[in-house]
C-alpha atoms as a PDB file:
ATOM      1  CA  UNK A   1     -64.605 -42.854 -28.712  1.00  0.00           C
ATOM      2  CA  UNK A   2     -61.623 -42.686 -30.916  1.00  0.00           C
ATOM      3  CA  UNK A   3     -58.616 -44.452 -29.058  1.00  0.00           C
ATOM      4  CA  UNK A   4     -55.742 -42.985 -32.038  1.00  0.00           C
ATOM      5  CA  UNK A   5     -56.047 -39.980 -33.524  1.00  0.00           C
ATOM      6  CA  UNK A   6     -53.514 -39.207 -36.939  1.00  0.00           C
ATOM      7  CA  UNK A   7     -53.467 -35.274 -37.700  1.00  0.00           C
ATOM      8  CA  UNK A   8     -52.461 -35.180 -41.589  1.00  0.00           C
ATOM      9  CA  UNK A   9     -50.986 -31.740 -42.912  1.00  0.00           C
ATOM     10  CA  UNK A  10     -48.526 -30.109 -44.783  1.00  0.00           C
ATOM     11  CA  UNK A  11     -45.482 -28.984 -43.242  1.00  0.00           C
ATOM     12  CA  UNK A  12     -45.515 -25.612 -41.650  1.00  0.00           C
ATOM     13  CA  UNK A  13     -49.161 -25.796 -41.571  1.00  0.00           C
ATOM     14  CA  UNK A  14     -49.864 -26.004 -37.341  1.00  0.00           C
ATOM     15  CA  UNK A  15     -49.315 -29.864 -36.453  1.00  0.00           C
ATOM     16  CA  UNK A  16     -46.704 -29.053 -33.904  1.00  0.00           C
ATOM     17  CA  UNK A  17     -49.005 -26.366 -32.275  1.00  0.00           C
ATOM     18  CA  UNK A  18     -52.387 -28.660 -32.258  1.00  0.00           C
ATOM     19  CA  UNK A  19     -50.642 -31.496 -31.084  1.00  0.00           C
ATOM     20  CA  UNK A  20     -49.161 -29.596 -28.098  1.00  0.00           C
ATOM     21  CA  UNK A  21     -52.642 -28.087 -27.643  1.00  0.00           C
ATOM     22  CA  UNK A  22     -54.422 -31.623 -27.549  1.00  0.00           C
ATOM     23  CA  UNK A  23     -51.529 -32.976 -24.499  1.00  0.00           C
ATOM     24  CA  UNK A  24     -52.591 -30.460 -22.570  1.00  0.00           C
ATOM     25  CA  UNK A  25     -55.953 -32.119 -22.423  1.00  0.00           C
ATOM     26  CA  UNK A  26     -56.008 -34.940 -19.421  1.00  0.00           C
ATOM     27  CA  UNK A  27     -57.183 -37.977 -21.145  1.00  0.00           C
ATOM     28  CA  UNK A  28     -54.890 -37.358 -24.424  1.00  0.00           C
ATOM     29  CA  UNK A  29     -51.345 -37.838 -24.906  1.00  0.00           C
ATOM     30  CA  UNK A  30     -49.573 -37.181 -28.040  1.00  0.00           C
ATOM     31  CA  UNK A  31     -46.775 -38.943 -29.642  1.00  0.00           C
ATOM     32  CA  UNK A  32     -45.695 -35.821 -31.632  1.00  0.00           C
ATOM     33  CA  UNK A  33     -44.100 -37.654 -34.924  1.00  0.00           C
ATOM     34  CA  UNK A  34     -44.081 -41.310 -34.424  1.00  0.00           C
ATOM     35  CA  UNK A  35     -42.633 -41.945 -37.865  1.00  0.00           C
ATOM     36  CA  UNK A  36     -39.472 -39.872 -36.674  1.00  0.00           C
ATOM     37  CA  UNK A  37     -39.501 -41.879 -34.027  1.00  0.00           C
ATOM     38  CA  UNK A  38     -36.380 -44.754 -35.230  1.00  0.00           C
ATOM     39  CA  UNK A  39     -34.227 -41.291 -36.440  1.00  0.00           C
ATOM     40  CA  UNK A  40     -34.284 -40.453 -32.837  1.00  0.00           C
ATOM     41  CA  UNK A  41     -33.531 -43.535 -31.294  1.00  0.00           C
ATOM     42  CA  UNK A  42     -30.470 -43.584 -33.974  1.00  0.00           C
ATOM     43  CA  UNK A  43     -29.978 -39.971 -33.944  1.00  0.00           C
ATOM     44  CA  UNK A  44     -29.709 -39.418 -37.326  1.00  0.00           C
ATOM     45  CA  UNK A  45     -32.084 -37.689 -39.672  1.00  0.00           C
ATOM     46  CA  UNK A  46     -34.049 -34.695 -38.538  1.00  0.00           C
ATOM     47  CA  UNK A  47     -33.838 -33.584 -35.427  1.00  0.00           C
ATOM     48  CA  UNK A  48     -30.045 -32.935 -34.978  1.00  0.00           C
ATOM     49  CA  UNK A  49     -30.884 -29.349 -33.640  1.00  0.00           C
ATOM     50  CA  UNK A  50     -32.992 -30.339 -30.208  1.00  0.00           C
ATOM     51  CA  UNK A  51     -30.476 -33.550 -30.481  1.00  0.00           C
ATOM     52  CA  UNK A  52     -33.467 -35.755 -30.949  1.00  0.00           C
ATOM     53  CA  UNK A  53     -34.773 -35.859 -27.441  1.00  0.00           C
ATOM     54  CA  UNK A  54     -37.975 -36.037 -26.779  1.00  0.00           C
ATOM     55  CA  UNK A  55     -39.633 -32.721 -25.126  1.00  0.00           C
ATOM     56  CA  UNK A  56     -39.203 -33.616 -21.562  1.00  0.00           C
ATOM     57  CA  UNK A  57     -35.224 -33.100 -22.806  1.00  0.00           C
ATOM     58  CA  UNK A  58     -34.046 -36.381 -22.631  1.00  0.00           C
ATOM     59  CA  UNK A  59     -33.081 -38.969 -24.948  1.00  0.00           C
ATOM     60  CA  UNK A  60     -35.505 -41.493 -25.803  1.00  0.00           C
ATOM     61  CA  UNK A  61     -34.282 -44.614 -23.558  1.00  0.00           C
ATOM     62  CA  UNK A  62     -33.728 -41.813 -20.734  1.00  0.00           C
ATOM     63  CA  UNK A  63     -37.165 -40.089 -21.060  1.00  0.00           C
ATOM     64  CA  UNK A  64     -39.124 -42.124 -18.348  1.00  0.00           C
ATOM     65  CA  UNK A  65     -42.309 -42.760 -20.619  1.00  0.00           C
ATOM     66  CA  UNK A  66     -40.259 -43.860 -23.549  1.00  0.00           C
ATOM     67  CA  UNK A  67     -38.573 -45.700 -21.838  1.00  0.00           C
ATOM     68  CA  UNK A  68     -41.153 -48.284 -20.660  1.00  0.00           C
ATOM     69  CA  UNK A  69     -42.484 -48.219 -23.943  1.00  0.00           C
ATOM     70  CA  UNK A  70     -39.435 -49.361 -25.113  1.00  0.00           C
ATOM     71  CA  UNK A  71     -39.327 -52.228 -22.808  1.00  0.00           C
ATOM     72  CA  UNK A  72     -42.793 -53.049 -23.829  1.00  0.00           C
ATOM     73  CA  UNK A  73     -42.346 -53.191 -27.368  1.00  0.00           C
ATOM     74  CA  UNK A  74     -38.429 -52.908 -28.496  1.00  0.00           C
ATOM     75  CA  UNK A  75     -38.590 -49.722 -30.317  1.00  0.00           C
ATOM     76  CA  UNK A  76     -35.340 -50.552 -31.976  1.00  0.00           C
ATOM     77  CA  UNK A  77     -36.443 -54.009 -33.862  1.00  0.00           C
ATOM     78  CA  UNK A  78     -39.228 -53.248 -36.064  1.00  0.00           C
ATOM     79  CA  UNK A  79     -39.968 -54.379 -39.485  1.00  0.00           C
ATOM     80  CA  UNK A  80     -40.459 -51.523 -41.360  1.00  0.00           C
ATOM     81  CA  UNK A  81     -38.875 -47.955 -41.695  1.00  0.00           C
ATOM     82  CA  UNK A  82     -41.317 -45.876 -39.678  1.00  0.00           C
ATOM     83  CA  UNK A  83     -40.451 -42.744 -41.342  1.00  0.00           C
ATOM     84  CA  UNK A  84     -40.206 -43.921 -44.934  1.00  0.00           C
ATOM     85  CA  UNK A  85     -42.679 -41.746 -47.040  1.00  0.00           C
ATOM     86  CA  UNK A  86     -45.386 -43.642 -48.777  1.00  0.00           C
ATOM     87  CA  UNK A  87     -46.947 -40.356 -50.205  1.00  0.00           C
ATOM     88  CA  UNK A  88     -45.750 -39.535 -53.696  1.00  0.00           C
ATOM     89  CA  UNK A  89     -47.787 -36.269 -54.427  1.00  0.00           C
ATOM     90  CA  UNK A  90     -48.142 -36.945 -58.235  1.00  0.00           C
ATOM     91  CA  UNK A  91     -48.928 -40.432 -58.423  1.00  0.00           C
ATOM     92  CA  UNK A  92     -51.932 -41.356 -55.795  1.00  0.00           C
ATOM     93  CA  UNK A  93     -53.327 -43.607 -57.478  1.00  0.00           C
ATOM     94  CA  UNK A  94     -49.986 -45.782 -58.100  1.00  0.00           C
ATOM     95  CA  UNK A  95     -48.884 -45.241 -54.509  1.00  0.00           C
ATOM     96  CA  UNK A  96     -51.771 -46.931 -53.363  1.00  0.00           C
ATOM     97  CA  UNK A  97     -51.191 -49.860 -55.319  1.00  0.00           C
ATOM     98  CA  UNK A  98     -47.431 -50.017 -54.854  1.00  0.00           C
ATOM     99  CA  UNK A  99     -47.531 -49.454 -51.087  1.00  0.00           C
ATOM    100  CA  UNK A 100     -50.388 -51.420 -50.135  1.00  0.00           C
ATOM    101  CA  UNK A 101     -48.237 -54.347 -48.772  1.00  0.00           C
ATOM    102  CA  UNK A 102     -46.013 -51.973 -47.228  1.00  0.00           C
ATOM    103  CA  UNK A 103     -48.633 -49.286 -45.809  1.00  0.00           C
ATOM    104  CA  UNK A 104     -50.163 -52.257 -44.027  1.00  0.00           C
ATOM    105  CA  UNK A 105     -46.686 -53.311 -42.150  1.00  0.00           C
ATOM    106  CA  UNK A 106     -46.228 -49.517 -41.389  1.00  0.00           C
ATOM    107  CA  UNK A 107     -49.761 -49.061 -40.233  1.00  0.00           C
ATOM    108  CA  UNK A 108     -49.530 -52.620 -38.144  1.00  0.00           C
ATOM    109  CA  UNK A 109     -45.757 -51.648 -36.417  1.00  0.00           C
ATOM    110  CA  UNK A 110     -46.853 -48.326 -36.051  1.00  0.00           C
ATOM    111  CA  UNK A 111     -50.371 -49.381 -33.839  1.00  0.00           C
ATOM    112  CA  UNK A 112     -47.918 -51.712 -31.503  1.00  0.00           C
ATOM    113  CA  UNK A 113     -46.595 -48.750 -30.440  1.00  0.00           C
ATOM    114  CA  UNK A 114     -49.259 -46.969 -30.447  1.00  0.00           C
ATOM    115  CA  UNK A 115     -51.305 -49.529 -28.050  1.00  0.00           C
ATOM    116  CA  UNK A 116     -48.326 -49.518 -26.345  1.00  0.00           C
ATOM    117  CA  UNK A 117     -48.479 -46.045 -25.448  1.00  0.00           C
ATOM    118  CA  UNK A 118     -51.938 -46.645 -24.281  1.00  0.00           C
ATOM    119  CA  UNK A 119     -51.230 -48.881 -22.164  1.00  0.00           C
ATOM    120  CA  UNK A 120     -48.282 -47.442 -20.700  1.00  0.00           C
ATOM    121  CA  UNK A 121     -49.709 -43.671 -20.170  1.00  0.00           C
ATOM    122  CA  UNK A 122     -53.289 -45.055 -19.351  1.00  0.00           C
ATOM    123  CA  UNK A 123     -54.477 -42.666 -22.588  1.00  0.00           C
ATOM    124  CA  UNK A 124     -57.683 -42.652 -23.445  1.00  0.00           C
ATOM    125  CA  UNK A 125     -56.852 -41.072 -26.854  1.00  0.00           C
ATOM    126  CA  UNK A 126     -53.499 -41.263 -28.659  1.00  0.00           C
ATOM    127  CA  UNK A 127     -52.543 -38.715 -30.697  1.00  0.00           C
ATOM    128  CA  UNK A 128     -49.845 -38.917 -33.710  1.00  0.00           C
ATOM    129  CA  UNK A 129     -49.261 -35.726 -35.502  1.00  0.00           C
ATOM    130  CA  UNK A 130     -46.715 -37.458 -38.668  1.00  0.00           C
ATOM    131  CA  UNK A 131     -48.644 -35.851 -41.037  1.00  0.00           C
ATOM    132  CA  UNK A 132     -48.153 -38.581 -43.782  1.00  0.00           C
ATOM    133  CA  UNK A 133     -51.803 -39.017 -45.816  1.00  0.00           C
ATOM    134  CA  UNK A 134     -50.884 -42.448 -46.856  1.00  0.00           C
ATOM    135  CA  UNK A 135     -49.817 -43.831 -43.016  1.00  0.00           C
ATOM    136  CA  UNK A 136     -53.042 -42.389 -42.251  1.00  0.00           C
ATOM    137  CA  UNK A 137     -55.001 -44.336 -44.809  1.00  0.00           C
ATOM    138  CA  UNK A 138     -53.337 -47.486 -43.723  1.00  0.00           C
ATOM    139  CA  UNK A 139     -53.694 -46.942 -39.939  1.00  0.00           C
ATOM    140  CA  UNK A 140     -57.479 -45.903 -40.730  1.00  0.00           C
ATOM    141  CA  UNK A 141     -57.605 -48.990 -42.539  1.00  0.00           C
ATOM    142  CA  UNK A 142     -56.436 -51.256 -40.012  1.00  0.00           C
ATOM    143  CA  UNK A 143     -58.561 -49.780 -37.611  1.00  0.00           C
ATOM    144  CA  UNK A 144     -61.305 -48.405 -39.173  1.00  0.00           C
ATOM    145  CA  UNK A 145     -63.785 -48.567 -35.930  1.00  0.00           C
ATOM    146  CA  UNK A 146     -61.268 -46.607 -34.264  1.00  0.00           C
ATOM    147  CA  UNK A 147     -59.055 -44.884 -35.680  1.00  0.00           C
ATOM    148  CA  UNK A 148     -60.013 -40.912 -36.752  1.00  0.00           C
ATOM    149  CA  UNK A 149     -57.643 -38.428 -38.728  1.00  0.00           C
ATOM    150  CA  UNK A 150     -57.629 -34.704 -38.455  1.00  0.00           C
ATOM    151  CA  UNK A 151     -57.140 -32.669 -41.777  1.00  0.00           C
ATOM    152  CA  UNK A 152     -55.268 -29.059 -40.846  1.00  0.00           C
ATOM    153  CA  UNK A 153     -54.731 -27.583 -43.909  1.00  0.00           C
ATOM    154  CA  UNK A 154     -53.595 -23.925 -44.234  1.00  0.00           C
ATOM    155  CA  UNK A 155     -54.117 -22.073 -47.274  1.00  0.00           C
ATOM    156  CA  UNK A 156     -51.609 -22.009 -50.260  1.00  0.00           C
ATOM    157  CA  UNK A 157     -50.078 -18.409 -49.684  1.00  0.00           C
ATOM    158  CA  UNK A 158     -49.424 -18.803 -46.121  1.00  0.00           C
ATOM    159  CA  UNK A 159     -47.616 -21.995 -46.373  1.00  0.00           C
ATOM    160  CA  UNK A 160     -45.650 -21.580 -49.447  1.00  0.00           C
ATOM    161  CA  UNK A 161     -44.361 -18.075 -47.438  1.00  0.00           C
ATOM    162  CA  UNK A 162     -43.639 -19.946 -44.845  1.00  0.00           C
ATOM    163  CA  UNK A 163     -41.519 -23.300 -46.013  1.00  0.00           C
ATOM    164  CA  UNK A 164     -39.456 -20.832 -48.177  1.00  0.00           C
ATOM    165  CA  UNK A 165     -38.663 -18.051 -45.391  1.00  0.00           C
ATOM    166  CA  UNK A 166     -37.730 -21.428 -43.173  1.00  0.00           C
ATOM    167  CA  UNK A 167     -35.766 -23.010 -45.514  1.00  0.00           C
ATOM    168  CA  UNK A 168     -34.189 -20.021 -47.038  1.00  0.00           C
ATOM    169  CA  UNK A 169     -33.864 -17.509 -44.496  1.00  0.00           C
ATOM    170  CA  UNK A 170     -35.468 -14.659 -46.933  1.00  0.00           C
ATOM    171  CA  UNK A 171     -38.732 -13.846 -48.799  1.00  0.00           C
ATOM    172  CA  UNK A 172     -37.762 -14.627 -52.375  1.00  0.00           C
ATOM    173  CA  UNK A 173     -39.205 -12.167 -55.521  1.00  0.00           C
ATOM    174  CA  UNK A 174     -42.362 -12.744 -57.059  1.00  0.00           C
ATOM    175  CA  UNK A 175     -40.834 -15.678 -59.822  1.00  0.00           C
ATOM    176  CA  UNK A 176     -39.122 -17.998 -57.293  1.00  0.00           C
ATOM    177  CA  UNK A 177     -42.747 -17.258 -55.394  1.00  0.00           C
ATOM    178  CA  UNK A 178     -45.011 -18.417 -58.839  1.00  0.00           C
ATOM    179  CA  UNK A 179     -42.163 -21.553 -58.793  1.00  0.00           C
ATOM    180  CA  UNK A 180     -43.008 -22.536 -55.034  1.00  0.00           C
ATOM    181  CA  UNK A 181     -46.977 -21.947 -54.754  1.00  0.00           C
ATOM    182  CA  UNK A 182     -47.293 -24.280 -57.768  1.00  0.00           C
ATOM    183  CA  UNK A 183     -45.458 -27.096 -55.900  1.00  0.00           C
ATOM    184  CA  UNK A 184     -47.292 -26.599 -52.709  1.00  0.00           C
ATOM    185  CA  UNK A 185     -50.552 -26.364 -54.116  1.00  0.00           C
ATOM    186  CA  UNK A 186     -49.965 -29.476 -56.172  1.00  0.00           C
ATOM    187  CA  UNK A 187     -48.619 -31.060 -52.907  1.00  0.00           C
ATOM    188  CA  UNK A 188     -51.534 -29.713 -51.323  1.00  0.00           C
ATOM    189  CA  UNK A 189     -54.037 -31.127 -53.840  1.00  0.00           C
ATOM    190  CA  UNK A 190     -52.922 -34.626 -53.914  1.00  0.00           C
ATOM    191  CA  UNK A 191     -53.182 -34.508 -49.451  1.00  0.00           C
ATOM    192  CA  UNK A 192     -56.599 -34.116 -50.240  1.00  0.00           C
ATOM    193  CA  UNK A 193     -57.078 -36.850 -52.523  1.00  0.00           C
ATOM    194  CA  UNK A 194     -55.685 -39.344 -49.978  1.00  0.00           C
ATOM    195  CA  UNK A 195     -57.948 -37.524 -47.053  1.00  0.00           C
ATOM    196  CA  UNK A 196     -61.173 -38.049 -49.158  1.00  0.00           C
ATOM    197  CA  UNK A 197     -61.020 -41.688 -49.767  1.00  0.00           C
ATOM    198  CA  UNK A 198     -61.822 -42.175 -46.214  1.00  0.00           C
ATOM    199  CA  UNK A 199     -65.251 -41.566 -45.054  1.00  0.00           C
ATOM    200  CA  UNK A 200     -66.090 -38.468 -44.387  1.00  0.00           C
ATOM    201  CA  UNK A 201     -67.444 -38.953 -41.320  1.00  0.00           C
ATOM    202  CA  UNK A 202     -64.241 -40.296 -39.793  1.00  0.00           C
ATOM    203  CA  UNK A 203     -62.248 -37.148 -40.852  1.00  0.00           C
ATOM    204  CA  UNK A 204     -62.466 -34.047 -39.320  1.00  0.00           C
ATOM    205  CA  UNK A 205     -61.202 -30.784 -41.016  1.00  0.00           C
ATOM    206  CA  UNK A 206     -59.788 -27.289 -39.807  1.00  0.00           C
ATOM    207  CA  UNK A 207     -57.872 -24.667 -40.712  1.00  0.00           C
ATOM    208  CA  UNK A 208     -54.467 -23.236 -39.069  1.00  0.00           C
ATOM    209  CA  UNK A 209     -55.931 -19.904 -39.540  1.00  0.00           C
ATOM    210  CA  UNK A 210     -59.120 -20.893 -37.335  1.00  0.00           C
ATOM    211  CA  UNK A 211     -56.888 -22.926 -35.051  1.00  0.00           C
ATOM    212  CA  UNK A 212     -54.293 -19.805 -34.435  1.00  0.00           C
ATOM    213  CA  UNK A 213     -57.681 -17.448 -33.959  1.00  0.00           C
ATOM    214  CA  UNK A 214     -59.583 -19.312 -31.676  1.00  0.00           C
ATOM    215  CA  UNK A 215     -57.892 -22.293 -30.160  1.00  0.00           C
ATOM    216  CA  UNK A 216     -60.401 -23.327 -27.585  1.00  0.00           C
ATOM    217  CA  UNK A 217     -63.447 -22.926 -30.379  1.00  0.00           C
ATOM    218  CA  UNK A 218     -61.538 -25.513 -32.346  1.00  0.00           C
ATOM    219  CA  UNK A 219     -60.294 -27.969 -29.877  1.00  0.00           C
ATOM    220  CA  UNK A 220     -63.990 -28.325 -28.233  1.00  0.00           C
ATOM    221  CA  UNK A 221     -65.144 -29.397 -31.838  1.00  0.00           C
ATOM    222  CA  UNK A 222     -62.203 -31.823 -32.452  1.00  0.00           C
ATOM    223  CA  UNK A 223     -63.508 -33.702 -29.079  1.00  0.00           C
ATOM    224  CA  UNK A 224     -66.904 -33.166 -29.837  1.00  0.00           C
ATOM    225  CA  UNK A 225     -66.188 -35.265 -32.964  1.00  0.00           C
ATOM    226  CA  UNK A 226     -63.624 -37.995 -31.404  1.00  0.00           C
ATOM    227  CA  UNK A 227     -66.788 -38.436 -28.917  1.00  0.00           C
ATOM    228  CA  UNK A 228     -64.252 -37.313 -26.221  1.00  0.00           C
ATOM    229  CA  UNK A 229     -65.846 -37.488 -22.678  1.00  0.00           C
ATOM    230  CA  UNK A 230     -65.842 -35.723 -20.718  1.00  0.00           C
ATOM    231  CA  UNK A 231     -65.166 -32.670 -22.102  1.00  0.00           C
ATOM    232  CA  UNK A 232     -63.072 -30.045 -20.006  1.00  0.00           C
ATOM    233  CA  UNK A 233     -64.671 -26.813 -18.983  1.00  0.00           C
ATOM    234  CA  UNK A 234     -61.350 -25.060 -19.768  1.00  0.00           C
ATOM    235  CA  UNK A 235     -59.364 -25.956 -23.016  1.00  0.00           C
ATOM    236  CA  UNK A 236     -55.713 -24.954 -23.393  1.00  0.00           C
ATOM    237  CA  UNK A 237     -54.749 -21.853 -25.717  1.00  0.00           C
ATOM    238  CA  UNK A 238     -50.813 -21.460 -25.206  1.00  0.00           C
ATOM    239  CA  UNK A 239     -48.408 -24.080 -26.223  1.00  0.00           C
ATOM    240  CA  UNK A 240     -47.301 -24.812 -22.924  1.00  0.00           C
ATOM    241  CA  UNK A 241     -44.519 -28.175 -22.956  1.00  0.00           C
ATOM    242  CA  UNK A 242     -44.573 -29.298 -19.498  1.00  0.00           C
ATOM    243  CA  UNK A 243     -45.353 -32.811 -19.070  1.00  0.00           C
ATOM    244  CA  UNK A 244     -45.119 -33.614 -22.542  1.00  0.00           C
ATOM    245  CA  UNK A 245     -43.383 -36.717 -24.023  1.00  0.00           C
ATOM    246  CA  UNK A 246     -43.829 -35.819 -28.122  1.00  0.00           C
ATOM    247  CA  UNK A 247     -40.354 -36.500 -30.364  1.00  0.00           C
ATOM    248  CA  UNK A 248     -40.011 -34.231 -33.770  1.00  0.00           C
ATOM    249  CA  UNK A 249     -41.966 -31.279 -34.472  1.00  0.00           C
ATOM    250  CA  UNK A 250     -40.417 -28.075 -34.461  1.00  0.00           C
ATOM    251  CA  UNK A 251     -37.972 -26.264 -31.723  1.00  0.00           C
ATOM    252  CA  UNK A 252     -41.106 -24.093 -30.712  1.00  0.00           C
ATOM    253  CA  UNK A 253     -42.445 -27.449 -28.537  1.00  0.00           C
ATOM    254  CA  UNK A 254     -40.042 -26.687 -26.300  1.00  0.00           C
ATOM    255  CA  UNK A 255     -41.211 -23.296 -25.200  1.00  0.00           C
ATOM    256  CA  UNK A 256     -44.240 -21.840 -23.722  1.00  0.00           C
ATOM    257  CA  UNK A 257     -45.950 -19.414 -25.664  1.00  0.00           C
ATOM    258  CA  UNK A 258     -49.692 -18.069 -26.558  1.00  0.00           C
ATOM    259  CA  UNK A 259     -50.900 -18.700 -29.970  1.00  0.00           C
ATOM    260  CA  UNK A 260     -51.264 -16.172 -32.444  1.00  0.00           C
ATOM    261  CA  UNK A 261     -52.389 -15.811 -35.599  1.00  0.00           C
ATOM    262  CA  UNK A 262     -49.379 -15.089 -37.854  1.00  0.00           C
ATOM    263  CA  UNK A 263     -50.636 -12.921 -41.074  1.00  0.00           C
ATOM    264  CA  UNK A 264     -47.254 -11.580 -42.276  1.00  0.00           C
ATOM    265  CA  UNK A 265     -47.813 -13.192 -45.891  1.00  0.00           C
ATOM    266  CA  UNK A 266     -50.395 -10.768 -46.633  1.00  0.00           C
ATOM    267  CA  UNK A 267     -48.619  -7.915 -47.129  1.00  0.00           C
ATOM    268  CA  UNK A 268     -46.683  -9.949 -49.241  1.00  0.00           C
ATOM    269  CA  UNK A 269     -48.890 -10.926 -51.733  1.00  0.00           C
ATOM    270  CA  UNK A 270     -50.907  -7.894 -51.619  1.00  0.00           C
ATOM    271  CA  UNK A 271     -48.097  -6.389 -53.686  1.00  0.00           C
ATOM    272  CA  UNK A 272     -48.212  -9.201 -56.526  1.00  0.00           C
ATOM    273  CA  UNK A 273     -51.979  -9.781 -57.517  1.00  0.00           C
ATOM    274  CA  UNK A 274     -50.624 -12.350 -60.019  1.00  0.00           C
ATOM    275  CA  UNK A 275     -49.710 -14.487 -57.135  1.00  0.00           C
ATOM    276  CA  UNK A 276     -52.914 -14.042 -55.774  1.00  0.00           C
ATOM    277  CA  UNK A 277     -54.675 -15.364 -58.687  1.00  0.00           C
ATOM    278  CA  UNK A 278     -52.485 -18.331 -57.940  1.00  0.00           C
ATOM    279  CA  UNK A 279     -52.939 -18.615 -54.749  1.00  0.00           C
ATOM    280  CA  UNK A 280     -56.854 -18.657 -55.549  1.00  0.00           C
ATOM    281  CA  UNK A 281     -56.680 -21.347 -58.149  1.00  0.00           C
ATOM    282  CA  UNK A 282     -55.312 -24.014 -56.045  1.00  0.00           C
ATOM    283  CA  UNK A 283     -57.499 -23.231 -53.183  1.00  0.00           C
ATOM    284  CA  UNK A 284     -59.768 -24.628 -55.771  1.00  0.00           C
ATOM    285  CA  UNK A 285     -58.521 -27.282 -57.408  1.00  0.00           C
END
């Protein structure tokens, strides 16, 4: 059985909502972003608008899990910068070389917590949804015999409409569109280059769209693939945030709500078929 699992994704593609959905299951316990994890202890840095507390509403030394992890382990006092990037989306290849030394620190600081977390919560399955594909090639590396990623990717269209609306407040014209699907799909392509140097068989891919559909579907196959046992009869299908303990994310964590399928890019693109195209050709690169 996997003991850590690391969900790798874009942003805006799900991680919040599959994270949530995996907590719910008794067993599991997820982290939500570990590598956002110093920010909130400092507050600084992302987060400022749920003023970094973990989900239960409480700051980190308050929160009563946290808390005892932090005795445990001394959050504040770690060698590296957990939420340094290591993934540089055009040069793989040289990342990997340049952050070898340092991905192995990360990965090794970041698995102290993590076992503390274990220990703490009685887990049998950690989850950390910090997306980052090169913390998750060092953490796999560490722990090869038991650490597993999940790979939620969501397709180009949908997730270039949604990082713009969020970060812009509008739906830009067709241009600034061509501008933005050509950085996510590049961004996109290069997540999958890290993903595929690890064996196959340790990585376990889905879709948001899938997820958003069919929750229940998709979360029996993730534990059918971490060897999860037993398996529950019922699987969640609403976020739902009560007794959670998961830092970063999005606001939604903090709110119960079914999950639905959100298809509002379609129209969208429907009315530019050059963007389509687009959309198309990095699906396939």
């Amino acid at each position: 059985m996997a003991k850590l699992v690391y969900i790798v994704s874009d942003r805006r593609a799900g991680s919040t909502l599959l994270q949530n959905l995996l907590d719910q299951i008794p067993g599991m316990v997820s982290v939500g972003e570990l590598r956002m994890l110093q920010g909130h202890l400092k507050q600084e840095g992302p987060g400022e608008s749920w003023a970094w507390q973990c989900s239960c509403r409480q700051d980190l030394i308050s929160c009563p899990v946290w808390s005892k992890i932090h005795d445990l382990v001394d959050l504040k006092n770690r060698r590296t910068r957990l939420d340094h990037s290591l993934f540089e989306s055009h040069r793989v290849n040289e990342s990997l070389q340049r952050y070898a030394l340092e991905g192995q620190m990360v990965a090794e600081d970041s698995l102290k917590i993590l076992d503390a977390v274990r220990k703490i919560t009685k887990a049998q399955t950690v989850v950390d949804s910090s997306k980052d594909p090169m913390q998750a090639y060092y953490l796999h590396a560490q722990r090869p015999e038991s650490v597993r990623l999940i790979f939620l990717e969501r397709s180009i269209d949908e997730l270039a409409y949604s990082k713009i609306k969020h970060r812009e407040g509008r739906v830009p014209g067709p241009l600034r569109m061509w501008a933005y699907l050509n950085r996510v799909g590049r961004q996109n392509r290069s997540i999958r280059e890290v993903v595929d140097r690890v064996e196959a068989d340790h990585v376990h891919r889905l879709t948001y769209k899938a997820l958003a559909i069919d929750p229940r579907d998709e979360l029996r196959k993730i534990l059918e693939f971490l060897s999860f046992d037993p398996i529950p009869e019922q699987l969640p299908d609403s976020l739902e945030p009560q007794n959670d303990h998961s830092i970063g994310g999005t606001p939604s964590r903090f709110q119960s709500s079914p999950v639905r399928y959100d298809d509002k890019s379609a129209a969208y693109f429907r009315k530019y078929p050059p963007l389509s195209y687009l959309t198309k050709k990095w699906q396939t690169a």
